[in-house]
Structure formats: C-alpha cells, structure tokens
PDB file of N, CA and C in Angstrom:
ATOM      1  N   UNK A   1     193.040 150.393  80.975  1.00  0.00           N
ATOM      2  CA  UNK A   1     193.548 149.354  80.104  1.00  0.00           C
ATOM      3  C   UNK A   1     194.179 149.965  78.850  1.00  0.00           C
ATOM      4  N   UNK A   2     193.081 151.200  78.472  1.00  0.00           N
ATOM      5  CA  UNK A   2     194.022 151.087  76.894  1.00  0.00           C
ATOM      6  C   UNK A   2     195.288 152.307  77.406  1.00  0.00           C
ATOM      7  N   UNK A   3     195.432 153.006  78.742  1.00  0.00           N
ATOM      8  CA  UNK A   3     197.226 153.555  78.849  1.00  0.00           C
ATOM      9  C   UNK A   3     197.723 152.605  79.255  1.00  0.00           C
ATOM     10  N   UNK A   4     197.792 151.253  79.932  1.00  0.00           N
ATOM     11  CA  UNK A   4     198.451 150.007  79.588  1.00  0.00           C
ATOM     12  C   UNK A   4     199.147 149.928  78.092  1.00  0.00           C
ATOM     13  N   UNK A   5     198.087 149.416  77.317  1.00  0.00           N
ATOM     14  CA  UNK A   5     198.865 149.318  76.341  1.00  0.00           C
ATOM     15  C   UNK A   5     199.320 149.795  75.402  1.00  0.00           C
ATOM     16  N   UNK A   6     199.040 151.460  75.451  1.00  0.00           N
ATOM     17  CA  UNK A   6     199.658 152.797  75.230  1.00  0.00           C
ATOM     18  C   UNK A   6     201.285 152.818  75.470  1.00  0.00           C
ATOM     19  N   UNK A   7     201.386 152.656  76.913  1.00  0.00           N
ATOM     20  CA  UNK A   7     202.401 152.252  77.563  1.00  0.00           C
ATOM     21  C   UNK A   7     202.999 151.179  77.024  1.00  0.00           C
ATOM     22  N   UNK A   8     203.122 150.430  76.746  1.00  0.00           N
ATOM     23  CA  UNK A   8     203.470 148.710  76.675  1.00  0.00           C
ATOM     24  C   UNK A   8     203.964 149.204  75.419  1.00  0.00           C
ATOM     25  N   UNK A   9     203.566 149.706  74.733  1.00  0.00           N
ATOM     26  CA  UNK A   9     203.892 149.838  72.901  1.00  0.00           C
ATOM     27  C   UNK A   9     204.662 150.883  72.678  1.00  0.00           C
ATOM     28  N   UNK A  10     204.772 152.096  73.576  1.00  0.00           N
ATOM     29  CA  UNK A  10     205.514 153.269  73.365  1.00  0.00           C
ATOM     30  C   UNK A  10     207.067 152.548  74.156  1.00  0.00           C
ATOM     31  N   UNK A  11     207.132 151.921  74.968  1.00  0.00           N
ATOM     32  CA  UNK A  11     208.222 150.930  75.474  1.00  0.00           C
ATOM     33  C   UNK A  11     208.723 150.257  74.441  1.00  0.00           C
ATOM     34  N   UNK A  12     208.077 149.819  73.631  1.00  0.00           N
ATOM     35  CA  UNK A  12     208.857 148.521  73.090  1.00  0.00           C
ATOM     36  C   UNK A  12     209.169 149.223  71.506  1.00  0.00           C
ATOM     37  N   UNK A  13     208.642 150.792  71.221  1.00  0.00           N
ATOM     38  CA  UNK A  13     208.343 151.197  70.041  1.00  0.00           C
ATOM     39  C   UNK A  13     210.268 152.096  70.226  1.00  0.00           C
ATOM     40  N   UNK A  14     210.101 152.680  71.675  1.00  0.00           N
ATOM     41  CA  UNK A  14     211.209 152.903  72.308  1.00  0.00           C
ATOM     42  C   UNK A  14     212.798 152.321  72.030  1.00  0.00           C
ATOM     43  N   UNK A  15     212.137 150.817  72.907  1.00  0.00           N
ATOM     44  CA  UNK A  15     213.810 149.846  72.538  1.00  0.00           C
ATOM     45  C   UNK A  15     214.135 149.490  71.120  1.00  0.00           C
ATOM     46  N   UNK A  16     213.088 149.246  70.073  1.00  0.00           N
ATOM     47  CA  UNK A  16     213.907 149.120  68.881  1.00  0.00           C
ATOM     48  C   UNK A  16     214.105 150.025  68.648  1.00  0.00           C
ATOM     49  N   UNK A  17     214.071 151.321  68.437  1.00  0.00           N
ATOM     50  CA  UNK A  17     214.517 152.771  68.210  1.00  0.00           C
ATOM     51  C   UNK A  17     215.932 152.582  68.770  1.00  0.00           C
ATOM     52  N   UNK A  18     216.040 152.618  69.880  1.00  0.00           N
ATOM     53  CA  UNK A  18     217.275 152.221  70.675  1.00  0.00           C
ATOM     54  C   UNK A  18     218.597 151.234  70.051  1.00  0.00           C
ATOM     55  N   UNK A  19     217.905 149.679  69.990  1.00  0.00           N
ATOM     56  CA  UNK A  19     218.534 148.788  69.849  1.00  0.00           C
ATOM     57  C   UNK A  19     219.110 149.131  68.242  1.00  0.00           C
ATOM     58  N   UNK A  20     218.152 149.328  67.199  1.00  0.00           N
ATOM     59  CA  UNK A  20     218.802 149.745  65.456  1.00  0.00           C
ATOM     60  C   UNK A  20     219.428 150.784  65.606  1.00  0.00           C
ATOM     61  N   UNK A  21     219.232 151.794  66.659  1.00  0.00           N
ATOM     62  CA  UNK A  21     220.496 152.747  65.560  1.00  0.00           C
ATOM     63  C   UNK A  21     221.882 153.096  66.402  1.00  0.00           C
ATOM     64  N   UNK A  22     222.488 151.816  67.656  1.00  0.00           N
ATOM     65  CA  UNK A  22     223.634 151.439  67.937  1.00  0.00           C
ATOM     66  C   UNK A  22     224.469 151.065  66.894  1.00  0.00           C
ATOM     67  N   UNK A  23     225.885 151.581  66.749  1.00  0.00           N
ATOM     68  CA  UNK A  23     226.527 151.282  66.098  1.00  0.00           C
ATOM     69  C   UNK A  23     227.354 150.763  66.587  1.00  0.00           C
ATOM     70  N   UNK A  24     228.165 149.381  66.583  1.00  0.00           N
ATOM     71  CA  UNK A  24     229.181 148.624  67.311  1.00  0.00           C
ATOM     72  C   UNK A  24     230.468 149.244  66.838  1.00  0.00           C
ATOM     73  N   UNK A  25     231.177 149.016  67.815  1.00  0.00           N
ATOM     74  CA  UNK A  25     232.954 149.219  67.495  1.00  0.00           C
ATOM     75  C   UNK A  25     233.498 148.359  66.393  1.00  0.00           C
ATOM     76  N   UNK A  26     234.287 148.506  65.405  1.00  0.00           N
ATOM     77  CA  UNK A  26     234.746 147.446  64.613  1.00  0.00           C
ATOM     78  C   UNK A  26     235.177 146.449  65.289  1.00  0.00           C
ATOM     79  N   UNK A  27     235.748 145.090  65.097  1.00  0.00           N
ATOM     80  CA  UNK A  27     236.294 144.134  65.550  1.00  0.00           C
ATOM     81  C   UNK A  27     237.567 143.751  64.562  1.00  0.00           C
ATOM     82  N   UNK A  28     238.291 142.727  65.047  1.00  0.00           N
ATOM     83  CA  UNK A  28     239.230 142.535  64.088  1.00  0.00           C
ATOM     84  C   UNK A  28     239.775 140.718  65.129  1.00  0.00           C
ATOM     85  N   UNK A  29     240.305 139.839  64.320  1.00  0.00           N
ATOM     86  CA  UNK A  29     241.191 138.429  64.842  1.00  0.00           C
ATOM     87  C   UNK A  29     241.972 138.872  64.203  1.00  0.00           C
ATOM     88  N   UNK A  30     242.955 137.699  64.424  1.00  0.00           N
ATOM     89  CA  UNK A  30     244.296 137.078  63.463  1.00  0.00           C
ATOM     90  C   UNK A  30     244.056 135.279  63.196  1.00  0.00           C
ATOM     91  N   UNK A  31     244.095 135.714  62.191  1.00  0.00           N
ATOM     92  CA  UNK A  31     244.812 133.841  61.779  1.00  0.00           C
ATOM     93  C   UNK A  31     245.980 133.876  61.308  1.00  0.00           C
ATOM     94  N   UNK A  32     246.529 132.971  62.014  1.00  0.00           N
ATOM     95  CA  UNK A  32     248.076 132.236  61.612  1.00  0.00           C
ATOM     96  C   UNK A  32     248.337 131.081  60.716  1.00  0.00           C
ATOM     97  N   UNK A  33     248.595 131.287  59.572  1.00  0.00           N
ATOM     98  CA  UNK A  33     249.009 130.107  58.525  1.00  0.00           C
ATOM     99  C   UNK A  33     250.214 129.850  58.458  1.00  0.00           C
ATOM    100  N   UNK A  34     251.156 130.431  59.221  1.00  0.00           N
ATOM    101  CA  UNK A  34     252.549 130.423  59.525  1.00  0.00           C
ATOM    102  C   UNK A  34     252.640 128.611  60.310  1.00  0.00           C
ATOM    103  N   UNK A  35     253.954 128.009  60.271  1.00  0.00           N
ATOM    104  CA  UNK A  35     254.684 127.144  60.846  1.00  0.00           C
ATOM    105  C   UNK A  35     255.058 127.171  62.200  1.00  0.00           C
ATOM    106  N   UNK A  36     254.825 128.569  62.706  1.00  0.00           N
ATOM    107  CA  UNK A  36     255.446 128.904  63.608  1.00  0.00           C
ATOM    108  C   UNK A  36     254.809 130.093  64.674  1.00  0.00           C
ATOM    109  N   UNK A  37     254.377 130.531  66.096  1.00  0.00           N
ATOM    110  CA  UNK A  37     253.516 131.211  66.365  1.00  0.00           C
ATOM    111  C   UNK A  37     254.015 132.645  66.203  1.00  0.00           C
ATOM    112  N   UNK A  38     253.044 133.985  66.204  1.00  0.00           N
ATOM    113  CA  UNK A  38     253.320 134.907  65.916  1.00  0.00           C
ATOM    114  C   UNK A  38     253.067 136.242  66.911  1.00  0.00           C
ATOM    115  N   UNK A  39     253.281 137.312  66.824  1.00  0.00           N
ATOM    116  CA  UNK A  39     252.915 138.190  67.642  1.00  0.00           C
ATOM    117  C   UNK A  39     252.653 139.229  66.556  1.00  0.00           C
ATOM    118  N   UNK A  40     251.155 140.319  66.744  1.00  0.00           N
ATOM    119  CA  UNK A  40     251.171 141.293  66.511  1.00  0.00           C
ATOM    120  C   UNK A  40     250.589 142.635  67.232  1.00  0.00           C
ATOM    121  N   UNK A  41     251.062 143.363  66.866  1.00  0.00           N
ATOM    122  CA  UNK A  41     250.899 144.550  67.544  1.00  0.00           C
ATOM    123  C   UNK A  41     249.154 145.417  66.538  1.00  0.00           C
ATOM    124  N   UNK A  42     248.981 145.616  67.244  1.00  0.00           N
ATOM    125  CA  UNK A  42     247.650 146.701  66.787  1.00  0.00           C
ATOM    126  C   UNK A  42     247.849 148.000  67.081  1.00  0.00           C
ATOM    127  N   UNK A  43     247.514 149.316  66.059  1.00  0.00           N
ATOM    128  CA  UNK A  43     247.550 150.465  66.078  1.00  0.00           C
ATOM    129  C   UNK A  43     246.272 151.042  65.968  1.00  0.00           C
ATOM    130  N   UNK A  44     245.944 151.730  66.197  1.00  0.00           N
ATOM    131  CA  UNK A  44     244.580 152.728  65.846  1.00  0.00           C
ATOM    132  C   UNK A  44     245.032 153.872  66.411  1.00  0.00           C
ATOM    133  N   UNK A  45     244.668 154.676  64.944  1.00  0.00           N
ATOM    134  CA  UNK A  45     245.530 156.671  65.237  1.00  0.00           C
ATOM    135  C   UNK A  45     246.653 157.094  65.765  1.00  0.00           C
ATOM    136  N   UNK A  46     247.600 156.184  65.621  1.00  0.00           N
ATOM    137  CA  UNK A  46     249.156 155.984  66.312  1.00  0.00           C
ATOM    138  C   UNK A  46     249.226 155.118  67.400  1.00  0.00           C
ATOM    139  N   UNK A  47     248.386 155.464  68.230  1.00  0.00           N
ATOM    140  CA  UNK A  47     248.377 154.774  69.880  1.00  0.00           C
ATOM    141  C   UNK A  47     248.319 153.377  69.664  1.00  0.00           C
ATOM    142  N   UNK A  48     249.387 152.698  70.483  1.00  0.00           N
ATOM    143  CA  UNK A  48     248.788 151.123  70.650  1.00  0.00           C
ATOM    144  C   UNK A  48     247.933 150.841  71.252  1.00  0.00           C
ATOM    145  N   UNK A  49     246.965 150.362  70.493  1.00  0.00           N
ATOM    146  CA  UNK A  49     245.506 149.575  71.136  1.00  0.00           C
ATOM    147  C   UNK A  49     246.141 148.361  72.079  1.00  0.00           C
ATOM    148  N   UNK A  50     246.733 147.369  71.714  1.00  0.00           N
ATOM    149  CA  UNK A  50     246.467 145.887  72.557  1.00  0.00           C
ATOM    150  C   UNK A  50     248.192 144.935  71.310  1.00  0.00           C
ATOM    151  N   UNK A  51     248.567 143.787  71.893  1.00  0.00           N
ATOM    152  CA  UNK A  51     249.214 143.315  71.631  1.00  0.00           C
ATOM    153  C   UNK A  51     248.571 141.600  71.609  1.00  0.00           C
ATOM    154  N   UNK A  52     248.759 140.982  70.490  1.00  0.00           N
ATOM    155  CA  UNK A  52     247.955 139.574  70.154  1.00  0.00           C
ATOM    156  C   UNK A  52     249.038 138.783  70.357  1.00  0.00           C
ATOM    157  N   UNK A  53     249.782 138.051  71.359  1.00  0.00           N
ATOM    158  CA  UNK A  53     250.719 136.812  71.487  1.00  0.00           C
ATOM    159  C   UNK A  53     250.826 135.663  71.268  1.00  0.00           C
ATOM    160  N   UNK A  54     251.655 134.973  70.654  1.00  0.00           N
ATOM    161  CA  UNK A  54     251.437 133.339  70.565  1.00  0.00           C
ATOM    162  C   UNK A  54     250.646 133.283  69.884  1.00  0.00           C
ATOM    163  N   UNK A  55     250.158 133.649  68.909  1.00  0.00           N
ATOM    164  CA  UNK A  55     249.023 132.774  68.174  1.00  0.00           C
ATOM    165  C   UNK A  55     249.460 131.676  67.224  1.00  0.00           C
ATOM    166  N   UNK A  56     249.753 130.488  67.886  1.00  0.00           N
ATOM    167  CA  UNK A  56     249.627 129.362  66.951  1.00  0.00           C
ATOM    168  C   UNK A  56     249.568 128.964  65.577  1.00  0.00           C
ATOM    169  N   UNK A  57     250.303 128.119  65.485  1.00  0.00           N
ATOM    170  CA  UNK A  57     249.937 127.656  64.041  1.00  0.00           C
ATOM    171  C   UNK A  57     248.858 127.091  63.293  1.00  0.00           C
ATOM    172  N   UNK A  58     248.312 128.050  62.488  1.00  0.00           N
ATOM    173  CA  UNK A  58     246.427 127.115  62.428  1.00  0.00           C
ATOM    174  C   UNK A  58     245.834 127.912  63.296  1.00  0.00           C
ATOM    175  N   UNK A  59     245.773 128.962  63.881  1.00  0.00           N
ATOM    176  CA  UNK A  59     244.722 129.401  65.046  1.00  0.00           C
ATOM    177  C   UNK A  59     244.548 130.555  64.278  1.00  0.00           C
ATOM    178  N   UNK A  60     243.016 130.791  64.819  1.00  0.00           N
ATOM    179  CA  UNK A  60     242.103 132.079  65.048  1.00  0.00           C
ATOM    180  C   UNK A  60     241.969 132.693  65.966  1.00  0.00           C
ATOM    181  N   UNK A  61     242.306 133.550  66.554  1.00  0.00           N
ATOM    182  CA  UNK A  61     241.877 134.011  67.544  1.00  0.00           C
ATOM    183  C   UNK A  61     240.161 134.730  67.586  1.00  0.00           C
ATOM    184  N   UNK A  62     240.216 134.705  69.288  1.00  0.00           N
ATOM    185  CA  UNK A  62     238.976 135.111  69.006  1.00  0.00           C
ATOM    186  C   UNK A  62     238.497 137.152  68.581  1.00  0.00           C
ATOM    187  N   UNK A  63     237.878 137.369  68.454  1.00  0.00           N
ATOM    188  CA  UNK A  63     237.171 139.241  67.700  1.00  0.00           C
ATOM    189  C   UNK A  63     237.757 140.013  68.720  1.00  0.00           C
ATOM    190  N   UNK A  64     238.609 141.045  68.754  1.00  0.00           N
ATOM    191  CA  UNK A  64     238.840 141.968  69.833  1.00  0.00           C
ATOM    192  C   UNK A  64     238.004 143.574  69.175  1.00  0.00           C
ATOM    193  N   UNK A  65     237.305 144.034  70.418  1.00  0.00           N
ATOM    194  CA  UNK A  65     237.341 145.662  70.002  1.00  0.00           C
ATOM    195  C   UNK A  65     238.011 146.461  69.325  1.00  0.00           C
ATOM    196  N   UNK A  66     238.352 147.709  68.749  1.00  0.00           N
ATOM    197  CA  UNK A  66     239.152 148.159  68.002  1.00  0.00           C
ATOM    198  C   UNK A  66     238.321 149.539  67.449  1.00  0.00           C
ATOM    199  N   UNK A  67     239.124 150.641  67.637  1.00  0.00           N
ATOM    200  CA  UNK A  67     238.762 152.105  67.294  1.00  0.00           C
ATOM    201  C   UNK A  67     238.361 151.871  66.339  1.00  0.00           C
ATOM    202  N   UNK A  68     237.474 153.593  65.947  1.00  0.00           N
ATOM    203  CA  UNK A  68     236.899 153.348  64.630  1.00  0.00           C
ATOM    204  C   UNK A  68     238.202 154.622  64.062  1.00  0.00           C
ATOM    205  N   UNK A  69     238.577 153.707  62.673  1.00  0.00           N
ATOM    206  CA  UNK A  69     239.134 154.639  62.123  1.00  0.00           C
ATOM    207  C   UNK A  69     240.739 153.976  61.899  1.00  0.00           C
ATOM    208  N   UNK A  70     241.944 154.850  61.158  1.00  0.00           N
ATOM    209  CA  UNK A  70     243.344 154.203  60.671  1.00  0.00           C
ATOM    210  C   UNK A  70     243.692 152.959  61.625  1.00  0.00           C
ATOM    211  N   UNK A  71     243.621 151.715  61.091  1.00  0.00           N
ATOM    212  CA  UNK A  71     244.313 150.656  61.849  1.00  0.00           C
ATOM    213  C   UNK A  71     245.703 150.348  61.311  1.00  0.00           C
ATOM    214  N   UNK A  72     246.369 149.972  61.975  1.00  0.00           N
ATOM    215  CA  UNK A  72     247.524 149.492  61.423  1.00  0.00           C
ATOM    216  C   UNK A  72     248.427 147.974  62.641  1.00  0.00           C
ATOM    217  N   UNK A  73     248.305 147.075  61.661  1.00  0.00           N
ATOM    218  CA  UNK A  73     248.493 145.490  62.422  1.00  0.00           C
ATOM    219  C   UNK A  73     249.551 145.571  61.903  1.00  0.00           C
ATOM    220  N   UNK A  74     251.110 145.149  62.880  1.00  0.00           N
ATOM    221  CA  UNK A  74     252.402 144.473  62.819  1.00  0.00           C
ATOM    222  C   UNK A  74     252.938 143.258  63.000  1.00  0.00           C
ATOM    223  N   UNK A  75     252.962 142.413  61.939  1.00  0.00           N
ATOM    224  CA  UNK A  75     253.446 140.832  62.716  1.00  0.00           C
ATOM    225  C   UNK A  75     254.901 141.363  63.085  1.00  0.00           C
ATOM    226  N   UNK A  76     254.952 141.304  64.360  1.00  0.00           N
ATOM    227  CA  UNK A  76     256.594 141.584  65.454  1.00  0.00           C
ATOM    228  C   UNK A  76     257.482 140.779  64.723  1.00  0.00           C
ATOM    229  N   UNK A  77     257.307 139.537  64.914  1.00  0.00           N
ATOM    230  CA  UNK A  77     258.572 138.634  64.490  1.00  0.00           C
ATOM    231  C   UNK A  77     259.144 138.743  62.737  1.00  0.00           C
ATOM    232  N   UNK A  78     258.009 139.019  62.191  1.00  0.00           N
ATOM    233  CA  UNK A  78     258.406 139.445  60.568  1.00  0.00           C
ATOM    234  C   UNK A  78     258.524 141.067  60.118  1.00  0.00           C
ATOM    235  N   UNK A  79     258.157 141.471  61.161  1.00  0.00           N
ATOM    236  CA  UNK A  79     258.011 142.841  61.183  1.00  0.00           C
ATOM    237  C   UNK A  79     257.460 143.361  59.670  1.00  0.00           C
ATOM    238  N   UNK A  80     256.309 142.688  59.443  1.00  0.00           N
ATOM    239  CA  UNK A  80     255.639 142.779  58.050  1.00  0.00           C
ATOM    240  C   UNK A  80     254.333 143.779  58.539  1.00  0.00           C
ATOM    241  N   UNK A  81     253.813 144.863  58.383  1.00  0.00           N
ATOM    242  CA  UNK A  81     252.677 145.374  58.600  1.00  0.00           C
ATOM    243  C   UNK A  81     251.735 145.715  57.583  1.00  0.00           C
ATOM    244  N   UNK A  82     250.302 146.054  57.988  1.00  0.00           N
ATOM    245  CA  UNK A  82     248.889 145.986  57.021  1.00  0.00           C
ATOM    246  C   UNK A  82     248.045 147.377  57.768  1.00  0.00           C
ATOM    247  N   UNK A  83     247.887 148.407  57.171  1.00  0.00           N
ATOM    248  CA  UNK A  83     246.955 149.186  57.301  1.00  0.00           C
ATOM    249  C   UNK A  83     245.732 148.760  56.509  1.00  0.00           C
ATOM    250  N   UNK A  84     244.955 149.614  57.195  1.00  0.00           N
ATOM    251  CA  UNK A  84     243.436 149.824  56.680  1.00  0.00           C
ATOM    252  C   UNK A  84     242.443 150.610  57.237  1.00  0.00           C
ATOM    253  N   UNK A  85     241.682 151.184  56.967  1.00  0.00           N
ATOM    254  CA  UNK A  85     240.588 152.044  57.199  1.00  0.00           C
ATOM    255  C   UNK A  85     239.666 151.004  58.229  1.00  0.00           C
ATOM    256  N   UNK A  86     239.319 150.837  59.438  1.00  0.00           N
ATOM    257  CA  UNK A  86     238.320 150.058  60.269  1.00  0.00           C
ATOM    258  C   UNK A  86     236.795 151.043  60.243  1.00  0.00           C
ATOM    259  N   UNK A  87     235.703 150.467  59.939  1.00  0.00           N
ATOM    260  CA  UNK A  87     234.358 150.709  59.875  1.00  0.00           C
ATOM    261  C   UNK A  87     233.174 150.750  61.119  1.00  0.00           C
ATOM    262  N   UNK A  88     233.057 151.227  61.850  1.00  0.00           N
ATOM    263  CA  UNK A  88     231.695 150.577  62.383  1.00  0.00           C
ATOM    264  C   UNK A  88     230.950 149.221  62.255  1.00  0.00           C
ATOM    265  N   UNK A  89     230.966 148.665  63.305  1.00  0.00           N
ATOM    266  CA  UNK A  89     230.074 147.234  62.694  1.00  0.00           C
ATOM    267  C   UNK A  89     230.566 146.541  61.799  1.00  0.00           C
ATOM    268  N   UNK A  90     231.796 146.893  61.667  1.00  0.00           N
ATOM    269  CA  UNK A  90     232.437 145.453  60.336  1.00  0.00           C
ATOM    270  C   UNK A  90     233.161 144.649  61.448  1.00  0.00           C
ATOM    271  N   UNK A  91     233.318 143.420  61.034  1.00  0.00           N
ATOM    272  CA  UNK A  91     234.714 142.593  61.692  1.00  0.00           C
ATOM    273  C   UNK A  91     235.460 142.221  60.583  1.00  0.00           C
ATOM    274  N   UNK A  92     237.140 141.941  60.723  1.00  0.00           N
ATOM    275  CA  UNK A  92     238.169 141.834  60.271  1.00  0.00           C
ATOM    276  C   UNK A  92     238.913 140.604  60.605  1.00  0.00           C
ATOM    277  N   UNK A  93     239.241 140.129  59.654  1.00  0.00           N
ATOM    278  CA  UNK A  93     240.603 138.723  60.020  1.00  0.00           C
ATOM    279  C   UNK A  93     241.658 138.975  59.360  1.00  0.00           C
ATOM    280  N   UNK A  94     242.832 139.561  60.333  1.00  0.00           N
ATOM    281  CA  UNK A  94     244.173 139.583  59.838  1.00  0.00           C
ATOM    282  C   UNK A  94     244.763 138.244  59.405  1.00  0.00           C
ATOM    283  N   UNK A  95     245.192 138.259  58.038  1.00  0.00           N
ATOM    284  CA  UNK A  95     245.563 136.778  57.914  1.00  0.00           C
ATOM    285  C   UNK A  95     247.241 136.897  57.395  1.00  0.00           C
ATOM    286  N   UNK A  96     248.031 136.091  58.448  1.00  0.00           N
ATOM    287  CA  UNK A  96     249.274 135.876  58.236  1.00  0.00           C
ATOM    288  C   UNK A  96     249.666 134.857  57.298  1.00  0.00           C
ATOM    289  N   UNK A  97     250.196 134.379  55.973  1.00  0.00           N
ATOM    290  CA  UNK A  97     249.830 134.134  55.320  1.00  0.00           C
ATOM    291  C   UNK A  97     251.047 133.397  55.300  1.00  0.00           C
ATOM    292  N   UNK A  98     251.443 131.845  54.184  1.00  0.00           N
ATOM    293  CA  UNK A  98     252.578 131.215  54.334  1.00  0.00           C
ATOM    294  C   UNK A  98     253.391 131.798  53.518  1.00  0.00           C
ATOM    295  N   UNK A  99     253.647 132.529  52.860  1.00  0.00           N
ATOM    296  CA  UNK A  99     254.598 133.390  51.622  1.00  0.00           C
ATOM    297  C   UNK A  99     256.138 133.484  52.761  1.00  0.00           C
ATOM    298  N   UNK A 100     256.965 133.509  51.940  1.00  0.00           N
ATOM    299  CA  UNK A 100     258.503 134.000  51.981  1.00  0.00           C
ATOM    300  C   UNK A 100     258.505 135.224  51.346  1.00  0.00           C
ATOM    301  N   UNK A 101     258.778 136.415  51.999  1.00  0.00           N
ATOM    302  CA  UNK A 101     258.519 136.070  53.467  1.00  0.00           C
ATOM    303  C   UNK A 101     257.064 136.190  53.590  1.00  0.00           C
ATOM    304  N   UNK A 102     256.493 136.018  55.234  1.00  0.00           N
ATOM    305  CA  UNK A 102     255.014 136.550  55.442  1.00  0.00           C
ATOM    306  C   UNK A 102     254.921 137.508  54.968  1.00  0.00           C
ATOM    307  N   UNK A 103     253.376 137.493  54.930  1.00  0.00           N
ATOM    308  CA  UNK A 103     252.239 138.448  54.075  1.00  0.00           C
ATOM    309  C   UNK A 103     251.056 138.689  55.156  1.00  0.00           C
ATOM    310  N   UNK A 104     250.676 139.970  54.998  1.00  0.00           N
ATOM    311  CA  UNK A 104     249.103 139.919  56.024  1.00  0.00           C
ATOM    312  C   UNK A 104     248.422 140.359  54.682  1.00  0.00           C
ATOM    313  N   UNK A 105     247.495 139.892  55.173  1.00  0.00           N
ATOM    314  CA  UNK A 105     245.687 140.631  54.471  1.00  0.00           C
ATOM    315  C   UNK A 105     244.994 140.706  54.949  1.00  0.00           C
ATOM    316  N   UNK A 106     243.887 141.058  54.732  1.00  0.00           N
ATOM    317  CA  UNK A 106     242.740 141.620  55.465  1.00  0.00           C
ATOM    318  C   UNK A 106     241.424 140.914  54.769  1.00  0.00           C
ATOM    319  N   UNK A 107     240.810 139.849  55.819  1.00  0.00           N
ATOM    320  CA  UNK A 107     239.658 139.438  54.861  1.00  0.00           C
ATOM    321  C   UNK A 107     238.528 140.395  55.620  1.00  0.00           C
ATOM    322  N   UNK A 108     237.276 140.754  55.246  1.00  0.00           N
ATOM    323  CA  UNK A 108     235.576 141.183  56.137  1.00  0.00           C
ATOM    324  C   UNK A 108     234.813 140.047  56.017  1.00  0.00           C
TER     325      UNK A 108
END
C-alpha cells in the first residue's frame, strides 16, 4: 500500500513538473476596423509563416501559432506593415485601424 501511494504521488509530483515548465508558442489574430476586408501576410525571421484572407469588417479572427522571435505583419491591400519582437506564451491582436491611411498596432 504505502509503494502505491509512493507511486501515485511521484506521478502526479511528475506531471506538474511537466505541465509548468511548457512554454507555448506565441499566438497572434487580426482585427479589422477597416470598411472593407483585408489581407495580411505574416513573417517570422524572413520566412513566410501563413497568409490571413478576407478578414471582414468588424472581425477577429481566431489565435494562430507563430515563431518565437522577429515578427513582421503586412496588411497586402495597404501595404502598411508592423514589426515586433513575439514572446513565448504571449498572444497578440494585430489591429487594422480606421486612419487614412490604415494603421496596424499591436495590442497583448
């Protein structure tokens, strides 16, 4: 009985060891405050990561993965872009913004 729960406790003493010191990939959306839908391109360390289409007027998209380390987001159609340093475990909302012309920022 008591290497039962020797066992039982070195398991579970185990997975939180495990589970706290994962570090997630950053994340990042877009919101569109634009009139009109948008496209942007995503960079991380030169390479294109992924391309965000159509995003609506008023929309969020939903959190995508994203390297750790130099990001750099392009709205295509305004060809307006936003670097930034991406973190571990942070998430990001690119926000296309209503200014003449567009504007991005970066909220956490």
């Amino acid at each position: 009985m008591k290497k039962i729960i020797i066992s039982i406790l070195s398991l579970i003493f185990l997975l939180l060891i495990a589970g706290c010191s994962r570090s997630t990939e950053p994340q990042i959306r877009i919101t569109n405050k634009q009139a009109g839908k948008v496209d942007v391109k995503i960079q991380a360390s030169g390479k294109i990561e992924f391309n965000i289409s159509d995003v609506e007027p008023g929309q969020t998209t939903d959190y995508q993965a994203i390297s750790e380390g130099n990001v750099s987001a392009t709205a295509i159609v305004q060809n307006q872009s936003i670097s930034f340093l991406a973190a571990k475990s942070t998430r990001y909302t690119i926000v296309i913004s209503t200014d003449a012309p567009p504007s991005l920022r970066i909220d956490k």
